[in-house]
N, C-alpha and C. Protein backbone atom coordinates (compact mmCIF):
# COMPACT_ATOMS: atom_id res chain seq x y z
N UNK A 1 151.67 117.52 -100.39
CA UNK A 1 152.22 116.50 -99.55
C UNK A 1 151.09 115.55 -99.15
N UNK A 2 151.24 114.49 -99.47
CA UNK A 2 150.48 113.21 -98.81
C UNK A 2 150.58 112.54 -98.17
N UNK A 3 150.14 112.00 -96.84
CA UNK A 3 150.18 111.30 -95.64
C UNK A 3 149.31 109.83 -96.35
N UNK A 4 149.89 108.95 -95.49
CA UNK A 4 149.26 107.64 -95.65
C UNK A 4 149.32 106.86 -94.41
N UNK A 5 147.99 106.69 -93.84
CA UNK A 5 147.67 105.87 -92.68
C UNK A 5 147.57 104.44 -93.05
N UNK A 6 149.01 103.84 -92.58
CA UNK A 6 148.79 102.00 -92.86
C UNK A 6 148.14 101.53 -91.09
N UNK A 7 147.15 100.70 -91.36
CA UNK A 7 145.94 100.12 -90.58
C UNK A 7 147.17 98.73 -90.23
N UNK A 8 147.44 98.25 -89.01
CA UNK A 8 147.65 96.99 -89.06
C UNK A 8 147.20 96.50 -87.48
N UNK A 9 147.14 94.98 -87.49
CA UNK A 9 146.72 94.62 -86.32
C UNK A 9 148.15 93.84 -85.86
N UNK A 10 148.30 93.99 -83.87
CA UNK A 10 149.16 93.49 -83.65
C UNK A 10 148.35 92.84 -82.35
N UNK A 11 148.61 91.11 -82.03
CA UNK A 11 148.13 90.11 -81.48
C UNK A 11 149.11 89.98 -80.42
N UNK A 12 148.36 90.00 -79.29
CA UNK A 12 149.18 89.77 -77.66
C UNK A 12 148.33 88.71 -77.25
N UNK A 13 149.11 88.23 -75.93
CA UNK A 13 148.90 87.18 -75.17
C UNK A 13 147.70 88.36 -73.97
N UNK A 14 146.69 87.07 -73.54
CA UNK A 14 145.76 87.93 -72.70
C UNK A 14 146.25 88.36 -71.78
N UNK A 15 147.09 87.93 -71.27
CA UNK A 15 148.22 88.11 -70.32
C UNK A 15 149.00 89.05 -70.39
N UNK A 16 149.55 89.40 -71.67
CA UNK A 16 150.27 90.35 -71.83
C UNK A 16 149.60 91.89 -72.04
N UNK A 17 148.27 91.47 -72.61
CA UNK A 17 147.45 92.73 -72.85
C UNK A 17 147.02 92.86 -70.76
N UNK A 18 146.41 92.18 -69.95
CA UNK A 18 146.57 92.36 -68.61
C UNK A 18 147.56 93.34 -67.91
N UNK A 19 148.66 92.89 -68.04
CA UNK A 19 150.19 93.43 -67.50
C UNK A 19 150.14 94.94 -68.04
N UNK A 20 149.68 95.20 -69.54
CA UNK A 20 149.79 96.66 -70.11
C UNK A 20 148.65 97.23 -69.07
N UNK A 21 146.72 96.82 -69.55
CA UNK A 21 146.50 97.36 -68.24
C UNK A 21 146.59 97.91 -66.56
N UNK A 22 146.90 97.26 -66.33
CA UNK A 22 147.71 96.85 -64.57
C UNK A 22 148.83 98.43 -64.98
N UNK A 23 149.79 97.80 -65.52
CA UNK A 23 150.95 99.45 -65.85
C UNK A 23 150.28 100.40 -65.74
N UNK A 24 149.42 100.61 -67.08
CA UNK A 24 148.54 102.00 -67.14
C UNK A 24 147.74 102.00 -65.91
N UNK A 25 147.03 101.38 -65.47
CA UNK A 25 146.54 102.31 -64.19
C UNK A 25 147.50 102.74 -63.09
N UNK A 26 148.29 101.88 -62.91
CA UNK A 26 149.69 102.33 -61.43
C UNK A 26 150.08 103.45 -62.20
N UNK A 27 150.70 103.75 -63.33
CA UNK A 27 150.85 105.10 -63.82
C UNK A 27 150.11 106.22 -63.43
N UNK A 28 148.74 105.72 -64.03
CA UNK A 28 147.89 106.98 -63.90
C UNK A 28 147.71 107.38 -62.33
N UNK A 29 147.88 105.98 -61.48
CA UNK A 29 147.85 106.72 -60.18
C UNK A 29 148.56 107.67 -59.55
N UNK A 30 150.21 107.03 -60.04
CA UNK A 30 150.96 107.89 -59.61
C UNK A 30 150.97 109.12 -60.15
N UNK A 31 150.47 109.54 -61.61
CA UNK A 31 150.32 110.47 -61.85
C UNK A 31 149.51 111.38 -61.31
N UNK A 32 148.31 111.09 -60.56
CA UNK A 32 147.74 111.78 -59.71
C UNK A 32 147.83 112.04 -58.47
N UNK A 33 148.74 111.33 -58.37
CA UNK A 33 149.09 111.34 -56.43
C UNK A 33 150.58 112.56 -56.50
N UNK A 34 151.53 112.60 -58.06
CA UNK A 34 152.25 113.47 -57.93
C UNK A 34 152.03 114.81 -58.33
N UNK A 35 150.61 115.22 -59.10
CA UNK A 35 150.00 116.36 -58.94
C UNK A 35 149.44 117.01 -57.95
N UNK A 36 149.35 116.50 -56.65
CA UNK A 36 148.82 117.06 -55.65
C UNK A 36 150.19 117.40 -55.12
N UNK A 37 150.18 118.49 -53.78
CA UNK A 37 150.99 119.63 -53.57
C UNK A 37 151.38 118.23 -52.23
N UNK A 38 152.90 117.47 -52.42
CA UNK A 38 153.37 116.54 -51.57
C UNK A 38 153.94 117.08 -50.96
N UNK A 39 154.56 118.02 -50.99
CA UNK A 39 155.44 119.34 -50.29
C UNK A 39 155.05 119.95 -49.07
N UNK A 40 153.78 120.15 -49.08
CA UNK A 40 152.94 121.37 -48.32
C UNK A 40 153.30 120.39 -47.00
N UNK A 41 153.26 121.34 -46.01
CA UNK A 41 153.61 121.24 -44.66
C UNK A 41 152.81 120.37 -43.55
N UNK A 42 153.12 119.70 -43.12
CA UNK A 42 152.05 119.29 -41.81
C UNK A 42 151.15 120.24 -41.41
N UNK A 43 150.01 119.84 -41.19
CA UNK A 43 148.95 120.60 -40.47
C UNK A 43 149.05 121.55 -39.25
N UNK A 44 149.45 119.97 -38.36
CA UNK A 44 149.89 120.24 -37.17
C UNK A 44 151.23 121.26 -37.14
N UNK A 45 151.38 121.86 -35.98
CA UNK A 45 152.62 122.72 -35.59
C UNK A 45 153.49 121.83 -34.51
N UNK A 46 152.52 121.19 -33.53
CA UNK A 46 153.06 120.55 -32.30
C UNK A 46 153.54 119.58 -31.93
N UNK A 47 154.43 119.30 -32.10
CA UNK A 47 154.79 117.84 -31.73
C UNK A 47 153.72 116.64 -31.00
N UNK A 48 153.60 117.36 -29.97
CA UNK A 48 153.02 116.26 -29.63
C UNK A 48 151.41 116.11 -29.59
N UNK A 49 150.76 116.85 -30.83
CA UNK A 49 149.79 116.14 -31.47
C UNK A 49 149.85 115.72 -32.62
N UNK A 50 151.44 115.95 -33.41
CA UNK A 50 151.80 114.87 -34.18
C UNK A 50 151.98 113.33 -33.92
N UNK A 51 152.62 113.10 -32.50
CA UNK A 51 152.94 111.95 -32.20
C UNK A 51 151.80 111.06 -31.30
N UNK A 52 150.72 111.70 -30.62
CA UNK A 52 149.23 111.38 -30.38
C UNK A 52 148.88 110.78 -31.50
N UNK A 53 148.40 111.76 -32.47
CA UNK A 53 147.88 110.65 -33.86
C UNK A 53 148.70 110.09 -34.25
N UNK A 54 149.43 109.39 -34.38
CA UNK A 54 150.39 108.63 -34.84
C UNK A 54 149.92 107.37 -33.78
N UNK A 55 150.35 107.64 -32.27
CA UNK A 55 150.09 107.08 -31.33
C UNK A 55 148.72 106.04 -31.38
N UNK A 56 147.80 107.07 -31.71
CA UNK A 56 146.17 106.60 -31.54
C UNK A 56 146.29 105.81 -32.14
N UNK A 57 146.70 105.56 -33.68
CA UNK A 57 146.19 104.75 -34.35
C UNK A 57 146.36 103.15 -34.21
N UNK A 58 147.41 103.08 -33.27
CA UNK A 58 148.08 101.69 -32.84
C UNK A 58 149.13 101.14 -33.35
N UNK A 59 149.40 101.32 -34.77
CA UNK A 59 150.46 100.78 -35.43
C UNK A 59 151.80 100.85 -34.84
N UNK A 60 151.78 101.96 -33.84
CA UNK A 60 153.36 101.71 -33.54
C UNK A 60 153.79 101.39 -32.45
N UNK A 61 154.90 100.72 -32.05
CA UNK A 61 154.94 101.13 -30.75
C UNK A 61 156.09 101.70 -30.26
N UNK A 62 156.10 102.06 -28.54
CA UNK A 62 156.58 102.82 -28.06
C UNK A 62 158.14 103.20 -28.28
N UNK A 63 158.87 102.56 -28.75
CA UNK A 63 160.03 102.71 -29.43
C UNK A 63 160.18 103.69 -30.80
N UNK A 64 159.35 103.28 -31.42
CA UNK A 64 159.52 103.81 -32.73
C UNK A 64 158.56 105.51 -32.69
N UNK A 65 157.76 105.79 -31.28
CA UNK A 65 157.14 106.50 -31.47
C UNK A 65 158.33 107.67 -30.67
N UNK A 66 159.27 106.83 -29.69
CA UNK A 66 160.32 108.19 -29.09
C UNK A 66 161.40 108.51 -30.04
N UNK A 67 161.53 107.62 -31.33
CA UNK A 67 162.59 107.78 -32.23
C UNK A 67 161.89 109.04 -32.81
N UNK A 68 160.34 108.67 -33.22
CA UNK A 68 159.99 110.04 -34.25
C UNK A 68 160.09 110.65 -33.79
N UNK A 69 159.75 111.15 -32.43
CA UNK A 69 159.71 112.07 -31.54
C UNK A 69 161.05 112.50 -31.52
N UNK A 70 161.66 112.68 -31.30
CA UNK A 70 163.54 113.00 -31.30
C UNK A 70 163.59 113.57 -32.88
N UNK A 71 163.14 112.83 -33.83
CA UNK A 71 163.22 113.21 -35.40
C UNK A 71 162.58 114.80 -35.50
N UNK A 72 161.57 114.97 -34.66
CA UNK A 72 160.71 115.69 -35.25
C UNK A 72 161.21 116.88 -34.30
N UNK A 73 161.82 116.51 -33.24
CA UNK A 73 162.05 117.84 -32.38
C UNK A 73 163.02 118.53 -33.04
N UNK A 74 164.08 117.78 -34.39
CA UNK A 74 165.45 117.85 -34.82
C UNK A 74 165.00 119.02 -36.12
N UNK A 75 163.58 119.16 -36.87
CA UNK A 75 162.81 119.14 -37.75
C UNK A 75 162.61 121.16 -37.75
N UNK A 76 163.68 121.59 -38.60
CA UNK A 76 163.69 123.02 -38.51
C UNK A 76 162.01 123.37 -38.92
N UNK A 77 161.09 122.34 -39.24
CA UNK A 77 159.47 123.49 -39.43
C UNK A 77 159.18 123.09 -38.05
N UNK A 78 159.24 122.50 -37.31
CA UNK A 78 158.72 122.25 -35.69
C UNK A 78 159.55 123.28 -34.86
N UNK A 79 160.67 124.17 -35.42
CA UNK A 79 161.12 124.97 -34.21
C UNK A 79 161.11 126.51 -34.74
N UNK A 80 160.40 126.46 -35.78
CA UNK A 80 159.51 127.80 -35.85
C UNK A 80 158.46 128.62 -35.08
């Protein structure tokens, strides 16, 4: 049995060869961000040094921090 490797060249726009790069790396990222264990549990046990760091960091405010809070009390691994 004989195999035959035909050699050919195929010509893209720089642009278009760009866009393939750009893909392949967001791929590969996500591919590495979905090999790590996304599952595994919060650190924390306590509510409310979940909602402290959250708190600290500033991004939220006080509304959205009593909604999580209510979310998280609702949260069968927080009432273990």
């Amino acid at each position: 049995m004989k195999y035959y490797v035909v050699m050919s060249t195929i010509t893209i726009s720089q642009k278009e060869y760009q866009d393939l790069v750009e893909k392949k790396a967001r791929y590969e990222q996500l591919r590495e961000l979905l090999e790590e264990d996304i599952f595994s549990p919060p650190p924390a046990k306590k509510i409310s040094d979940v909602v402290a760091a959250f708190k600290a960091t500033g991004k939220y405010n006080k509304k959205f921090l009593e909604s999580f809070e209510k979310g998280l009390k609702r949260s069968s691994y927080f009432r273990s």
